[in-house]
C-alpha atoms as a PDB file:
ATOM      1  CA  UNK A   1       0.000   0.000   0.000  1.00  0.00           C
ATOM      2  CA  UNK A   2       1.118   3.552  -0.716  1.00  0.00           C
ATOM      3  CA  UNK A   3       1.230   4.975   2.804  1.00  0.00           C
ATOM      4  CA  UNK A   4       3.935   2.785   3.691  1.00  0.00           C
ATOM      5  CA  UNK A   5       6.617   4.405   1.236  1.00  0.00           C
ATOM      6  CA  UNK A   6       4.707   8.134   1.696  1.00  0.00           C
ATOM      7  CA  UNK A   7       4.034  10.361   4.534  1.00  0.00           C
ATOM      8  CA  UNK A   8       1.334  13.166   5.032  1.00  0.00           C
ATOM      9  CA  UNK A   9       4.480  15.721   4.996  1.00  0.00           C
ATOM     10  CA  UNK A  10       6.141  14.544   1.745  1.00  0.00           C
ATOM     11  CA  UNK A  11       2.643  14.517   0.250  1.00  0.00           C
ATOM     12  CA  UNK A  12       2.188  17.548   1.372  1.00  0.00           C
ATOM     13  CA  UNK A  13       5.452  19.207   0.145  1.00  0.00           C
ATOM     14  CA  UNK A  14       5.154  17.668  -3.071  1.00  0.00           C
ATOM     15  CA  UNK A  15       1.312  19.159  -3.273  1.00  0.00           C
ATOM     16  CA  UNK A  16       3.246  22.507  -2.103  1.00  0.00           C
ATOM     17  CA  UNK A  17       6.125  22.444  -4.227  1.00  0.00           C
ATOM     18  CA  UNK A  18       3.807  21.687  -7.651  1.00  0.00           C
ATOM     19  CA  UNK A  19       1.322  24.748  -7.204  1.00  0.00           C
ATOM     20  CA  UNK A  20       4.187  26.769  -6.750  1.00  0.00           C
ATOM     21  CA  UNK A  21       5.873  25.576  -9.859  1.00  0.00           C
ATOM     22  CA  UNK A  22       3.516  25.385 -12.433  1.00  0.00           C
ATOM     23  CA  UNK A  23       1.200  26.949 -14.606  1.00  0.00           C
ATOM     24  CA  UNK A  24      -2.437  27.441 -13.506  1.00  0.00           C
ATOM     25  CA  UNK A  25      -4.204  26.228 -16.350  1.00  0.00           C
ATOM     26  CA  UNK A  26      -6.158  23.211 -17.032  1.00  0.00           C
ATOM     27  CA  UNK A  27      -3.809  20.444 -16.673  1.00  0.00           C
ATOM     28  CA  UNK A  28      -3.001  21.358 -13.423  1.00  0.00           C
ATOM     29  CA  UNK A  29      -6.519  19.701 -12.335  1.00  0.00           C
ATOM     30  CA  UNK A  30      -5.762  16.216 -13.403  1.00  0.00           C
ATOM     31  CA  UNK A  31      -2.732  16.486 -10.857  1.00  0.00           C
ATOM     32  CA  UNK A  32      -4.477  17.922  -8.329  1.00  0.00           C
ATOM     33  CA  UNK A  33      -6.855  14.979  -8.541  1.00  0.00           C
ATOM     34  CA  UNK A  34      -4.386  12.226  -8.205  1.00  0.00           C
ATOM     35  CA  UNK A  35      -2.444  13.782  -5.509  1.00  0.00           C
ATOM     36  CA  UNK A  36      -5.633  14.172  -3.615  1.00  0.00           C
ATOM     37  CA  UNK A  37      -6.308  10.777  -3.837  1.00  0.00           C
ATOM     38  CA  UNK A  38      -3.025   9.539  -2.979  1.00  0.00           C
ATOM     39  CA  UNK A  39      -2.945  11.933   0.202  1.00  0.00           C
ATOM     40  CA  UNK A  40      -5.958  10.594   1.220  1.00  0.00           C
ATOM     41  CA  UNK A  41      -5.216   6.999   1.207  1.00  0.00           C
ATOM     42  CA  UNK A  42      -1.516   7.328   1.963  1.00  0.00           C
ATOM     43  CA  UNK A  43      -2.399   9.713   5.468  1.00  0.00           C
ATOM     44  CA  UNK A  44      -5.060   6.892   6.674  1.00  0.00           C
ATOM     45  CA  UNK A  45      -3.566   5.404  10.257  1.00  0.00           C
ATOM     46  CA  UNK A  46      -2.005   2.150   9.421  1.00  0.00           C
ATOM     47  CA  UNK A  47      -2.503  -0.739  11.764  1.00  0.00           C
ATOM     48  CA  UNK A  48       1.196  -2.093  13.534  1.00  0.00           C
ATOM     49  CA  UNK A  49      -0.077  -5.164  14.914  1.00  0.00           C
ATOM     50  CA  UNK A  50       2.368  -6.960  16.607  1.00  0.00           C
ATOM     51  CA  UNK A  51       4.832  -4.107  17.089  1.00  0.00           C
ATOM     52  CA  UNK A  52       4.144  -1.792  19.840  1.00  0.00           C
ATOM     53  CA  UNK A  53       5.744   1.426  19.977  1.00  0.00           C
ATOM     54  CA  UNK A  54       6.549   4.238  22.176  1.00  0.00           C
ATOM     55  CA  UNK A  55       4.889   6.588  19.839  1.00  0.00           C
ATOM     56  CA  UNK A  56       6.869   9.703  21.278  1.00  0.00           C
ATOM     57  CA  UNK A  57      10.639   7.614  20.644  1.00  0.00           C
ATOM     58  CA  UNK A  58       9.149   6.922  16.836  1.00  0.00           C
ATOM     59  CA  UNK A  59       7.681  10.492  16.260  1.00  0.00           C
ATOM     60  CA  UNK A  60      10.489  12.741  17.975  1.00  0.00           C
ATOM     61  CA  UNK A  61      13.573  13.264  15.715  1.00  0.00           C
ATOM     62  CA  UNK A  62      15.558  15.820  17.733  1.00  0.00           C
ATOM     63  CA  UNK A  63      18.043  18.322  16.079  1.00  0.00           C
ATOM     64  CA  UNK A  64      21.720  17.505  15.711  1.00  0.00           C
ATOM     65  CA  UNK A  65      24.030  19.877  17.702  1.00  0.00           C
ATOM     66  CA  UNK A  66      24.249  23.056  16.031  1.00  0.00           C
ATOM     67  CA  UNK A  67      21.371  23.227  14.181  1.00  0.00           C
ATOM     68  CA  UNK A  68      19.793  26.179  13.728  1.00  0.00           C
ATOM     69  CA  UNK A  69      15.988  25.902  13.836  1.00  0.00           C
ATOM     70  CA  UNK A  70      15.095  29.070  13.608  1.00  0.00           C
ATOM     71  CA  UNK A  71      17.149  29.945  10.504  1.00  0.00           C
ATOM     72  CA  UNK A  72      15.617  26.149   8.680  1.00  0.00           C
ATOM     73  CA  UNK A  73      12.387  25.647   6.632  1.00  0.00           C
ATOM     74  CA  UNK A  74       9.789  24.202   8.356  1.00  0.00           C
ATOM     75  CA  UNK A  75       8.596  22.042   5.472  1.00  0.00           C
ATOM     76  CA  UNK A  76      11.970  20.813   4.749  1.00  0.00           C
ATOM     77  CA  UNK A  77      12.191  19.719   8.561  1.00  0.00           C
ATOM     78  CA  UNK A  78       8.835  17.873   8.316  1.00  0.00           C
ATOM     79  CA  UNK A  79      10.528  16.140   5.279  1.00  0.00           C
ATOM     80  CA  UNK A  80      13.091  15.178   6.818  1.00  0.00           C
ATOM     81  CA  UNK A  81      11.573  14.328   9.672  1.00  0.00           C
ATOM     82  CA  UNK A  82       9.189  12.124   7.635  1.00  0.00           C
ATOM     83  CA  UNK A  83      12.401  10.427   6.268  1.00  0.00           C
ATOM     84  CA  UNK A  84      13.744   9.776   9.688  1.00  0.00           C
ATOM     85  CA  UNK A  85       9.918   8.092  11.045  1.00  0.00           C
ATOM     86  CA  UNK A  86       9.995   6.075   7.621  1.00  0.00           C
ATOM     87  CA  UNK A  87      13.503   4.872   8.179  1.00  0.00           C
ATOM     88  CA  UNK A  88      12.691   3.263  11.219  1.00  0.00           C
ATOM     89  CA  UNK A  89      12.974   6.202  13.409  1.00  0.00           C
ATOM     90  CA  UNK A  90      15.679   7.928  15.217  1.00  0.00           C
ATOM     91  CA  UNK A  91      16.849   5.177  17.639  1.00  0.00           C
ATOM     92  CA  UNK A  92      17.246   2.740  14.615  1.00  0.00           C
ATOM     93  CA  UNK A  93      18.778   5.529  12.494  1.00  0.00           C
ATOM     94  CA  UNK A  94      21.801   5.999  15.507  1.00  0.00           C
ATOM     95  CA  UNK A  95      22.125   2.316  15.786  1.00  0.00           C
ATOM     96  CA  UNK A  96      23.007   1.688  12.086  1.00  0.00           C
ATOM     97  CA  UNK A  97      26.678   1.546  11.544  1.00  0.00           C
ATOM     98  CA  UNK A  98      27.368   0.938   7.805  1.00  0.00           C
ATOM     99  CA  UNK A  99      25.248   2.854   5.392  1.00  0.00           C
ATOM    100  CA  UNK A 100      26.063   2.079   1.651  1.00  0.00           C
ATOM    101  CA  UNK A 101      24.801   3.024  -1.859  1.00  0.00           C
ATOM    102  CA  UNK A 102      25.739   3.127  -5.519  1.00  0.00           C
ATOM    103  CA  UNK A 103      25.432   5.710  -8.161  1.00  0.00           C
ATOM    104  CA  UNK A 104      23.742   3.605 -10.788  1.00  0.00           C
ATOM    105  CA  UNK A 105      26.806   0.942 -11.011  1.00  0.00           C
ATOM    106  CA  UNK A 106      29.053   3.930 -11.872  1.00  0.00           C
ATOM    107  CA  UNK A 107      30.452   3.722  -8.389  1.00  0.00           C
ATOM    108  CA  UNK A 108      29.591   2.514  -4.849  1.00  0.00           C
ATOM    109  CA  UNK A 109      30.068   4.304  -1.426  1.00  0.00           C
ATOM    110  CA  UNK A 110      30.409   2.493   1.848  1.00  0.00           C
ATOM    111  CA  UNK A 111      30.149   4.923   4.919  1.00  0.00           C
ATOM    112  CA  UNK A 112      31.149   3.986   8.205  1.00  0.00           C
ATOM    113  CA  UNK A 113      29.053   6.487  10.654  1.00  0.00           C
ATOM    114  CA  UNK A 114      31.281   5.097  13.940  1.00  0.00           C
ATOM    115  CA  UNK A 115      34.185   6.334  12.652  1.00  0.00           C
ATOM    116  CA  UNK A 116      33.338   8.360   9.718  1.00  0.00           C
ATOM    117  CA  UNK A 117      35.740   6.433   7.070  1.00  0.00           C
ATOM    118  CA  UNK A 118      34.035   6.181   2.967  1.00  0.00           C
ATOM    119  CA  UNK A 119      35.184   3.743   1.061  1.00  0.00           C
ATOM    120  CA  UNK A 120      34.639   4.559  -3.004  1.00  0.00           C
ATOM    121  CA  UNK A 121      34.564   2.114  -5.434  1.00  0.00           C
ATOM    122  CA  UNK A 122      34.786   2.812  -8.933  1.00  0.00           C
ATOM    123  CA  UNK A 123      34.788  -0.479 -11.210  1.00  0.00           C
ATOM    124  CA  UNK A 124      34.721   1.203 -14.504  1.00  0.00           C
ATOM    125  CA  UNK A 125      38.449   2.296 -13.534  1.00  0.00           C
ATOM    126  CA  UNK A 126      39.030  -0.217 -10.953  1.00  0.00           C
ATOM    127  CA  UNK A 127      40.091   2.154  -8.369  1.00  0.00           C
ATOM    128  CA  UNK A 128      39.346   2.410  -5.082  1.00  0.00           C
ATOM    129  CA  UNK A 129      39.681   5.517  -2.589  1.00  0.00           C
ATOM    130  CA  UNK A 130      39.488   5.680   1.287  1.00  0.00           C
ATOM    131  CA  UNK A 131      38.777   9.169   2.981  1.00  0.00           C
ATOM    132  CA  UNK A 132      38.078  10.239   6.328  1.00  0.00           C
ATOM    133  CA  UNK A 133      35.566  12.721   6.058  1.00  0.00           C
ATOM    134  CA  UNK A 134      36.277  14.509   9.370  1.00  0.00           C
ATOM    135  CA  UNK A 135      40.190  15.227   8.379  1.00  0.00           C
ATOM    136  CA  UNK A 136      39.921  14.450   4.635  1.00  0.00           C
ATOM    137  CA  UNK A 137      43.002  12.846   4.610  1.00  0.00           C
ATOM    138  CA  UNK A 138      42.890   9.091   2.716  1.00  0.00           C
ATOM    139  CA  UNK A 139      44.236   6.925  -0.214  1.00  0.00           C
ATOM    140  CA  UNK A 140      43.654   5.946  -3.391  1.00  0.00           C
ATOM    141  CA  UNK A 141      44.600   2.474  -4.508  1.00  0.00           C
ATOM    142  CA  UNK A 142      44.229   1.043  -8.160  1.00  0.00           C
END
């Protein structure tokens, strides 16, 4: 079902973000339409039987040290706290240690969070670079 990949706050950005982007004319209604629809269904409560949870620990995404909340857009902080609930949540987020991803196959990143250390890997060119993102420093080995 839909609501479990989208959140009332993304929907609602996205709604936000194509009214202010687009022409007002007729083929804006169409749109409006579907993402109406898909707000609807994808903001119904969702039952979580079998998993209880503290709902303020899975709700409550504090700010990192040194954020500045008063200088930050409110919408983009719903999004990203709607990222952070639909990731698991902020205790699961601070428990992950390895977070990796690829660039469609061009190359693949491996982050360490515990001790900040990337590993790139580029196949095309068969190289493959360590950094420290804290100091920078690193190697690249071929």
């Amino acid at each position: 079902m839909i609501a479990g990949y989208l959140s009332c706050p993304t929907i609602f950005y996205c709604l936000h973000f194509y009214l202010n982007s687009t022409q007002k004319d007729m083929r804006t209604i169409p749109v409006l339409l579907l993402i109406a629809i898909i707000s609807f269904y994808a903001c119904q409560p969702t039952s979580d039987k079998g998993h209880h949870h503290n709902l303020y620990e899975s709700v409550f995404n504090p700010p990192a040290e040194g954020f500045n909340l008063e200088a930050s857009d409110s919408i983009a902080i719903a999004l990203a706290d709607s990222v952070m609930q639909a990731s698991g949540g902020r205790k699961a987020w601070d428990d992950t240690h390895y977070v990796s991803w690829n660039f469609f196959g061009f190359r693949t990143l491996l982050w360490d969070k515990y001790t900040n250390w990337v590993r790139l890997d580029f196949p095309s060119d068969s190289l493959v670079a360590l950094v420290q993102i804290d100091s920078l420093d690193g190697k690249v080995m071929k």
